[in-house]
Protein backbone atom coordinates (compact mmCIF):
# COMPACT_ATOMS: atom_id res chain seq x y z
CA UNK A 1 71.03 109.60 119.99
CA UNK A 2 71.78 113.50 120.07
CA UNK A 3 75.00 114.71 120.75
CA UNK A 4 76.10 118.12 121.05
CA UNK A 5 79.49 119.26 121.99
CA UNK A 6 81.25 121.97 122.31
CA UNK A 7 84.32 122.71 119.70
CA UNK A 8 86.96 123.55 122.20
CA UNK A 9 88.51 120.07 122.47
CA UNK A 10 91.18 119.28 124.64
CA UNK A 11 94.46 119.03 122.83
CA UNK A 12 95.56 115.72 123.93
CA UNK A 13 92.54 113.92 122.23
CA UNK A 14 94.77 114.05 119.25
CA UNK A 15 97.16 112.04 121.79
CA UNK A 16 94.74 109.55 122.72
CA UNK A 17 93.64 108.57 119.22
CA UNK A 18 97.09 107.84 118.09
CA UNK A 19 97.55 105.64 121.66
CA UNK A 20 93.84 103.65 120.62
CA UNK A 21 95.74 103.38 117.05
CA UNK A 22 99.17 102.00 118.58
CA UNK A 23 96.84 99.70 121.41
CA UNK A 24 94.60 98.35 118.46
CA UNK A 25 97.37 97.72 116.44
CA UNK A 26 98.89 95.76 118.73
CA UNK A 27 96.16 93.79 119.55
CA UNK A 28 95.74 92.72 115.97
CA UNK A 29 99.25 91.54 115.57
CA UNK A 30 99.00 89.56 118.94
CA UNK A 31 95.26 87.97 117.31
CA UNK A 32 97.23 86.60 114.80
CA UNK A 33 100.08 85.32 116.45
CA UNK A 34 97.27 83.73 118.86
CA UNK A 35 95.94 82.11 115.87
CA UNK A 36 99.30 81.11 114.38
CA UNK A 37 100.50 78.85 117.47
CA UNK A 38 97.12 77.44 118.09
CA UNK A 39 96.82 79.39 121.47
CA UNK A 40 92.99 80.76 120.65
CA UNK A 41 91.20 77.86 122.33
CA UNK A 42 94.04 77.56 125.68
CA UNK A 43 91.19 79.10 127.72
CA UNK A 44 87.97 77.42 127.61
CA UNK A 45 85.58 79.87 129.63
CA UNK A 46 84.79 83.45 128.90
CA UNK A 47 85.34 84.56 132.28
CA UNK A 48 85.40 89.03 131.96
CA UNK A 49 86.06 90.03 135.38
CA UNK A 50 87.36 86.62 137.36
CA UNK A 51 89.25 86.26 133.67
CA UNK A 52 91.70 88.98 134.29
CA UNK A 53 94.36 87.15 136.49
CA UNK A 54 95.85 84.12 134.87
CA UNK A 55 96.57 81.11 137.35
CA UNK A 56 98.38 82.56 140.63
CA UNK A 57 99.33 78.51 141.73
CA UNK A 58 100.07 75.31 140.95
CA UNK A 59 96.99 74.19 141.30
CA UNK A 60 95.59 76.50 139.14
CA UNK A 61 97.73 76.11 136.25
CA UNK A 62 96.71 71.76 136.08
CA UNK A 63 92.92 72.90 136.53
CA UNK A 64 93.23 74.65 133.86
CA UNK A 65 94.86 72.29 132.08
CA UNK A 66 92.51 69.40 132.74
CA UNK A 67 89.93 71.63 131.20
CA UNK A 68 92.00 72.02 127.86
CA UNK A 69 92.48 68.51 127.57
CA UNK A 70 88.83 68.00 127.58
CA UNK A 71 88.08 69.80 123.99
CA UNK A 72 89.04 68.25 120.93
CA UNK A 73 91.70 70.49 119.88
CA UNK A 74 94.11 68.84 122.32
CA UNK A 75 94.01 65.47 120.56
CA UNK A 76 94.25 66.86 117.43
CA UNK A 77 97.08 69.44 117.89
CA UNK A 78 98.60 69.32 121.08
CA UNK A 79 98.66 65.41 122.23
CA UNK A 80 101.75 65.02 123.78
CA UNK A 81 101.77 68.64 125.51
CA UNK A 82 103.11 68.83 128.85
CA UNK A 83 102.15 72.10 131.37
CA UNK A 84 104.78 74.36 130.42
CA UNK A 85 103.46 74.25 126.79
CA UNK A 86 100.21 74.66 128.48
CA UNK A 87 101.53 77.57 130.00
CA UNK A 88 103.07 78.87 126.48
CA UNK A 89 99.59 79.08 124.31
CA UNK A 90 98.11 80.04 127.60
CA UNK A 91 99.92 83.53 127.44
CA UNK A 92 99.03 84.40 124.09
CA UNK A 93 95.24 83.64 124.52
CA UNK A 94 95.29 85.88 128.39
CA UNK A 95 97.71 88.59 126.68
CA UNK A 96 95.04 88.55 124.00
CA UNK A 97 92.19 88.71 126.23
CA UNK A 98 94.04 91.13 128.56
CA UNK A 99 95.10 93.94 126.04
CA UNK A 100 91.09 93.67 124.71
CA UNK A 101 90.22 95.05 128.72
CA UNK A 102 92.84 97.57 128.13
CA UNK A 103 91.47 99.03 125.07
CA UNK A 104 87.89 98.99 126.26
CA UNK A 105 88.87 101.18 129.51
CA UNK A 106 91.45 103.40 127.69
CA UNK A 107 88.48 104.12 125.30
CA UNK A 108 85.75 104.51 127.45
CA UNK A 109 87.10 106.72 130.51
CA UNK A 110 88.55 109.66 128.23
CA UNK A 111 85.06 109.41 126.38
CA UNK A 112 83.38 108.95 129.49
CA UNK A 113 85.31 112.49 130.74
CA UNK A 114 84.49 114.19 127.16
CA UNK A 115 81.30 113.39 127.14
CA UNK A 116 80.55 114.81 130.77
CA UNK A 117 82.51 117.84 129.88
CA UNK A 118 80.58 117.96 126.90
CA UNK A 119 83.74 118.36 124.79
CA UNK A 120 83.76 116.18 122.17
CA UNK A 121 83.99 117.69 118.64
CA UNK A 122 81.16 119.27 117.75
CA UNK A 123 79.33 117.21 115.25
CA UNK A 124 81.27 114.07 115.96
CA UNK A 125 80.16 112.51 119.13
CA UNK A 126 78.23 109.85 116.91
CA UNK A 127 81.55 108.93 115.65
CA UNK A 128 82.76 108.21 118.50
CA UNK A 129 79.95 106.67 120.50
CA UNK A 130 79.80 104.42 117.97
CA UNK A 131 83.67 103.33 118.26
CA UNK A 132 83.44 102.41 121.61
CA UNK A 133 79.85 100.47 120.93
CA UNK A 134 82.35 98.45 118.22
CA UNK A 135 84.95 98.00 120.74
CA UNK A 136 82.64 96.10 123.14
CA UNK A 137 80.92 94.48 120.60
CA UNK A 138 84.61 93.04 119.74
CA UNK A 139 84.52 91.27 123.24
CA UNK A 140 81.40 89.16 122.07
CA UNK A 141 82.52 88.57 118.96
CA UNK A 142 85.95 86.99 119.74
CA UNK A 143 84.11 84.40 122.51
CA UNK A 144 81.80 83.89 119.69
CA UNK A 145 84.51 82.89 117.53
CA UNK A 146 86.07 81.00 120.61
CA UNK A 147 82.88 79.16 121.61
CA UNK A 148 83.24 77.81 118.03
CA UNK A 149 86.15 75.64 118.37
CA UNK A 150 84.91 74.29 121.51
CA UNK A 151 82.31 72.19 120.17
CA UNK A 152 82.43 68.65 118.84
CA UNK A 153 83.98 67.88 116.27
CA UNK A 154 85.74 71.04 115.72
CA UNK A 155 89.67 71.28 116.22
CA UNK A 156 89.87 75.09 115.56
CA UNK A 157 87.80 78.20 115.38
CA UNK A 158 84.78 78.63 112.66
CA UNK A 159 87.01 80.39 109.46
CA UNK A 160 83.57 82.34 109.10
CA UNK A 161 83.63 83.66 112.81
CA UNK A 162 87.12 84.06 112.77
CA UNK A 163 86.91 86.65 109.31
CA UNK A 164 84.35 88.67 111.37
CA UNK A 165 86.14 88.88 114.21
CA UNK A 166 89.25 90.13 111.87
CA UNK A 167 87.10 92.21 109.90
CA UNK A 168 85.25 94.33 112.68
CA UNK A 169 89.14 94.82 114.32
CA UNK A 170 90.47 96.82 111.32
CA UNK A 171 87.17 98.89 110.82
CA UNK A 172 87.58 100.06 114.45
CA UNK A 173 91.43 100.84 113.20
CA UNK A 174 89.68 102.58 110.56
CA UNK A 175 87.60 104.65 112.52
CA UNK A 176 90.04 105.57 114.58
CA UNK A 177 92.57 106.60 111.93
CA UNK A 178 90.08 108.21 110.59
CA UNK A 179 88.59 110.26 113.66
CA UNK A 180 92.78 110.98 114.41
CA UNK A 181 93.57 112.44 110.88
CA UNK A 182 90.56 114.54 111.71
CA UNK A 183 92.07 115.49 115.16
CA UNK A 184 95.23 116.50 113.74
CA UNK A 185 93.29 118.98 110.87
CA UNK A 186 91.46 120.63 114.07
CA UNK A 187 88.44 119.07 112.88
CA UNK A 188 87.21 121.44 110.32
CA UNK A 189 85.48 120.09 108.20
CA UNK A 190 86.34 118.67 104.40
CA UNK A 191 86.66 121.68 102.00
CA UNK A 192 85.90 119.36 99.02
CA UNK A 193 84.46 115.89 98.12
CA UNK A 194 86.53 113.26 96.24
CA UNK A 195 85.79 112.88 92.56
CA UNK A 196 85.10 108.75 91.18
CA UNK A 197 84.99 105.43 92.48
CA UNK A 198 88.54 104.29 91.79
CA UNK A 199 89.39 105.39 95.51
CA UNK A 200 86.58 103.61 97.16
CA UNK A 201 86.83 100.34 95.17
CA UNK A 202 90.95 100.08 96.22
CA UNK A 203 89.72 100.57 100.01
CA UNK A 204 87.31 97.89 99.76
CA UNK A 205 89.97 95.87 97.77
CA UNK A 206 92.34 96.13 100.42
CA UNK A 207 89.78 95.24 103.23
CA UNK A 208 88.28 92.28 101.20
CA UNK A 209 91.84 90.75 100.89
CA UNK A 210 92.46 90.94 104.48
CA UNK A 211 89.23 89.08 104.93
CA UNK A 212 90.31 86.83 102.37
CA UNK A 213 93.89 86.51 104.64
CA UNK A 214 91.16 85.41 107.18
CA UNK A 215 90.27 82.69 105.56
CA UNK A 216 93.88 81.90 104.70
CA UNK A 217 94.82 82.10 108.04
CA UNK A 218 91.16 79.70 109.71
CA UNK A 219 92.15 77.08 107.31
CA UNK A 220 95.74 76.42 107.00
CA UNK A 221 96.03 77.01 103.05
CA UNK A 222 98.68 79.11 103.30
CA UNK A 223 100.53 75.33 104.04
CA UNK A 224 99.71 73.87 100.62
CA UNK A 225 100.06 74.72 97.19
CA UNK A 226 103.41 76.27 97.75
CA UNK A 227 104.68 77.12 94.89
CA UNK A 228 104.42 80.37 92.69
CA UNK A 229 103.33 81.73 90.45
CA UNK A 230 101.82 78.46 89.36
CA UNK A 231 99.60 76.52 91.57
CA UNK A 232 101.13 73.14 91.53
CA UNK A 233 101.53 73.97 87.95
CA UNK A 234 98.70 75.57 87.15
CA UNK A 235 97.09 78.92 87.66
CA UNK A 236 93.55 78.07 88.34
CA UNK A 237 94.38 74.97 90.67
CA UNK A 238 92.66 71.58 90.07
CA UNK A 239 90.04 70.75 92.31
CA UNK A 240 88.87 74.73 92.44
CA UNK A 241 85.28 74.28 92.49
CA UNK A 242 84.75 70.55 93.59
CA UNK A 243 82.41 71.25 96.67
CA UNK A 244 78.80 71.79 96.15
CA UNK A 245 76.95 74.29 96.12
CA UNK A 246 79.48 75.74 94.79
CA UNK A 247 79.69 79.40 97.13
CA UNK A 248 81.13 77.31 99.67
CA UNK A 249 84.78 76.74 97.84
CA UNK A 250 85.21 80.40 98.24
CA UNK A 251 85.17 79.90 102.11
CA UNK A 252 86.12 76.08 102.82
CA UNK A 253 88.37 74.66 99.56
CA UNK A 254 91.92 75.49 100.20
CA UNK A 255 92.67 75.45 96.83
CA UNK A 256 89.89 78.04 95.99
CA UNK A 257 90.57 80.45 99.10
CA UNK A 258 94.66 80.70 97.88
CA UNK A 259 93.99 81.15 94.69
CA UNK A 260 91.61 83.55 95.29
CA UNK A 261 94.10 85.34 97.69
CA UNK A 262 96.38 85.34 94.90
CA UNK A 263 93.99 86.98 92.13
CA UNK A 264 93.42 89.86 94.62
CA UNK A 265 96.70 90.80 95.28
CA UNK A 266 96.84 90.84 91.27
CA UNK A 267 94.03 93.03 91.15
CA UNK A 268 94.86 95.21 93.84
CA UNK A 269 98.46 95.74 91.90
CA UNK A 270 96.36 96.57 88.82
CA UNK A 271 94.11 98.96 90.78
CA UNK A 272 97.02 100.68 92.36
CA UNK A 273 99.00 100.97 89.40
CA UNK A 274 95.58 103.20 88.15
CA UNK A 275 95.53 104.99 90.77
CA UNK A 276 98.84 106.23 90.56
CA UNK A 277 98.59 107.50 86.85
CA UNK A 278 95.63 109.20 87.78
CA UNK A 279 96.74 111.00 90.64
CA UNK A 280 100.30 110.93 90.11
CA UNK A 281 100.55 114.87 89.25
CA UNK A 282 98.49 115.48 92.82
CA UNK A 283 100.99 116.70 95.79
CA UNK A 284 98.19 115.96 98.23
CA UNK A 285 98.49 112.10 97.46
CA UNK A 286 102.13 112.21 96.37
CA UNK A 287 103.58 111.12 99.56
CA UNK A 288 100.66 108.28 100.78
CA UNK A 289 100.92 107.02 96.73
CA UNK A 290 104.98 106.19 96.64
CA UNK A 291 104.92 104.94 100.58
CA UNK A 292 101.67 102.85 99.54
CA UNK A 293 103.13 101.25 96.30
CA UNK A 294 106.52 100.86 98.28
CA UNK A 295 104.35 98.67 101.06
CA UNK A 296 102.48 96.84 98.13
CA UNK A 297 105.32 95.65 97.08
CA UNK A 298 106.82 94.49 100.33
CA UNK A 299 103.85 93.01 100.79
CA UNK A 300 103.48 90.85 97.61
CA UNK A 301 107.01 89.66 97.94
CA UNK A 302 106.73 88.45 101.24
CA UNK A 303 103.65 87.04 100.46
CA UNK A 304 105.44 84.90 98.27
CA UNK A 305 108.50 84.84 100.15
CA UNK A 306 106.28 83.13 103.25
CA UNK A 307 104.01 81.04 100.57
CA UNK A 308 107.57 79.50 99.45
CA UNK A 309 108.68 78.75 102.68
CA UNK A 310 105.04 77.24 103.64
CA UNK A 311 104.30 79.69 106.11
CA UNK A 312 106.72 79.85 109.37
CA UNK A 313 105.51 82.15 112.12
CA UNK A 314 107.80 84.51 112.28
CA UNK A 315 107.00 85.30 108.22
CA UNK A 316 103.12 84.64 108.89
CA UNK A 317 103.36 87.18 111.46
CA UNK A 318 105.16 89.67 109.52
CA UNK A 319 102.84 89.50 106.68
CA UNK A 320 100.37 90.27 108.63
CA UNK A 321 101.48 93.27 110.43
CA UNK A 322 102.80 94.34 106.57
CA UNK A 323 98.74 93.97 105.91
CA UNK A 324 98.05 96.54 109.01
CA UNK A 325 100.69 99.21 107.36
CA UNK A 326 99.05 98.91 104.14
CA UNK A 327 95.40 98.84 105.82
CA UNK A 328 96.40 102.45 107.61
CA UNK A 329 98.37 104.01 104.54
CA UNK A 330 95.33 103.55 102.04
CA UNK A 331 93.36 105.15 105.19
CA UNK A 332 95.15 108.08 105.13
CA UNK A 333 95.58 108.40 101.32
CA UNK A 334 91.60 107.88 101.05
CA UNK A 335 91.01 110.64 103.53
CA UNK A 336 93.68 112.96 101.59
CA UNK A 337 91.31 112.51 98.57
CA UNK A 338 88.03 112.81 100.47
CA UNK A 339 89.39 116.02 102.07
CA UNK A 340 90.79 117.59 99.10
CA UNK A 341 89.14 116.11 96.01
CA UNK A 342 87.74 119.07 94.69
CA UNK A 343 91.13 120.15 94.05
CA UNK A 344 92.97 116.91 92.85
CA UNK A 345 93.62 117.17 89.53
CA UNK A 346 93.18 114.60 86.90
CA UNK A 347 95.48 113.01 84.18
């Protein structure tokens, strides 16, 4: 698909970036809290257009009910739930739902009007096509991850569908970061190339651990084995690798998918702490370095702060939106290094 654009772009695409940022953002933290309470599977029908308005009557609200009570989640979680804690997970699945239809219009009209203008940055418009192809590709995703715990036998969401649906969110936050920081530099283009694979292998550290939070979070481990920095008094926990074939451990065995949370953080520490001798002498990454390691080690302390306490909402929650800052820091301290590697020095 060819698109050419011309380079006089509007000054408040800067603006809108940073709003799709703040909007996406949002909609991650309100996933999770979704997830946390056990709201994800409140409404049973994919509905895009009719979904829009919650229940406007009585009658409404107990239809909707009745259908809950139908799928085996409600015996398994929610037995003795009466309609106003119907009404309670109901929000958070509808808010969830509702702020997705806000972020595909708020995306698409404003590219929609650059892309008529034909004013899109010049050599970009892939970029952003592309964005708002992820965005609706979202929608599908999340029923598909819904339509999951709907099924027999199932009391919550697929872990699997639940990681992709996770994992596609944050690399439309990092496109958009990404295409923002460019906004903000007028969109010229890099003057150099970074230098080495120790950048690249700490971003895909950090987004393989917030996969590996996805799993965390689609099985409940996060409620056992609290204790640190032992697992139940060991560091490799007993019972690691007991299911067969022997992949599956990584994405089913609580014991496997902490620890393995665990060893990353570890890593990522490690990886960090490297980074920071290398660059430490470069005042391009000065600034994202020290408020990086600063959120790192927020981060690992209330990791262990909410592992302790065996994961309460309120700490759950926080760690996760921690896990966003971090996400969006090594963003911009990755494109500081792409942009000006060439002149990074080395220690």
């Amino acid at each position: 698909m060819a698109i050419s654009f011309d380079k006089r772009v509007p000054g408040w695409v800067t603006a809108w970036l940073g709003f799709m940022i703040a909007l996406v953002v949002a909609m991650i933290v309100i996933g999770g809290a979704t997830r946390l309470t056990n709201s994800g599977l409140s409404i049973t029908e994919w509905s895009p257009i009719r979904g829009a308005l919650p229940p406007l009557s009585e009658e409404a609200w107990i239809a909707e009910f009745e259908k809950y009570k139908q799928i085996p989640e409600f015996e398994a979680e929610h037995p003795t739930m009466d309609i106003n804690g119907f009404r309670f997970i109901y929000f958070w699945e509808w808010a969830h739902r509702q702020l997705g239809r806000i972020i595909g219009l708020a995306f698409f009209v404003p590219f929609m009007v650059l892309a008529l203008m034909r004013r899109l940055p010049a050599g970009r418009g892939l970029a952003f096509f592309g964005v708002l192809i992820l965005i609706g590709m979202q929608g599908a995703v999340g029923w598909w991850m819904v339509h999951s715990g709907l099924q027999d036998g199932m009391v919550a969401v697929s872990q699997y569908r639940l990681a992709a649906h996770l994992g596609m969110a944050f690399i439309i936050l990092g496109l958009l970061i990404w295409l923002f920081l460019n906004a903000r530099r007028d969109w010229h283009r890099a003057a150099g190339q970074g230098r080495g694979l120790l950048m690249p292998l700490f971003m895909g550290l950090i987004y393989l651990q917030i996969i590996a939070g996805a799993f965390v979070a689609g099985t409940d481990s996060g409620k056992t084995f609290n204790t640190w920095p032992l697992m139940d008094g060991r560091f490799v926990p007993s019972g690691y690798g007991f299911q067969s074939p022997f992949w599956r451990n990584i994405f089913e065995n609580s014991a496997a998918i902490q620890f393995n949370h665990r060893l990353l953080a570890y890593i990522i520490l490690g990886v960090f702490i490297a980074l920071f001798v290398k660059f430490r002498r470069a005042a391009k990454l000065r600034v994202p370095l020290i408020v990086l390691g600063i959120l790192l080690l927020w981060q690992v302390l209330l990791g262990i702060w909410t592992l302790l306490a065996v994961a309460p909402l309120h700490l759950a929650l926080l760690h996760q939106f921690s896990s966003i800052l971090v996400f969006m820091v090594s963003v911009w301290m990755t494109y500081r290094w792409k942009r000006h590697g060439n002149h990074i020095p080395f220690y």
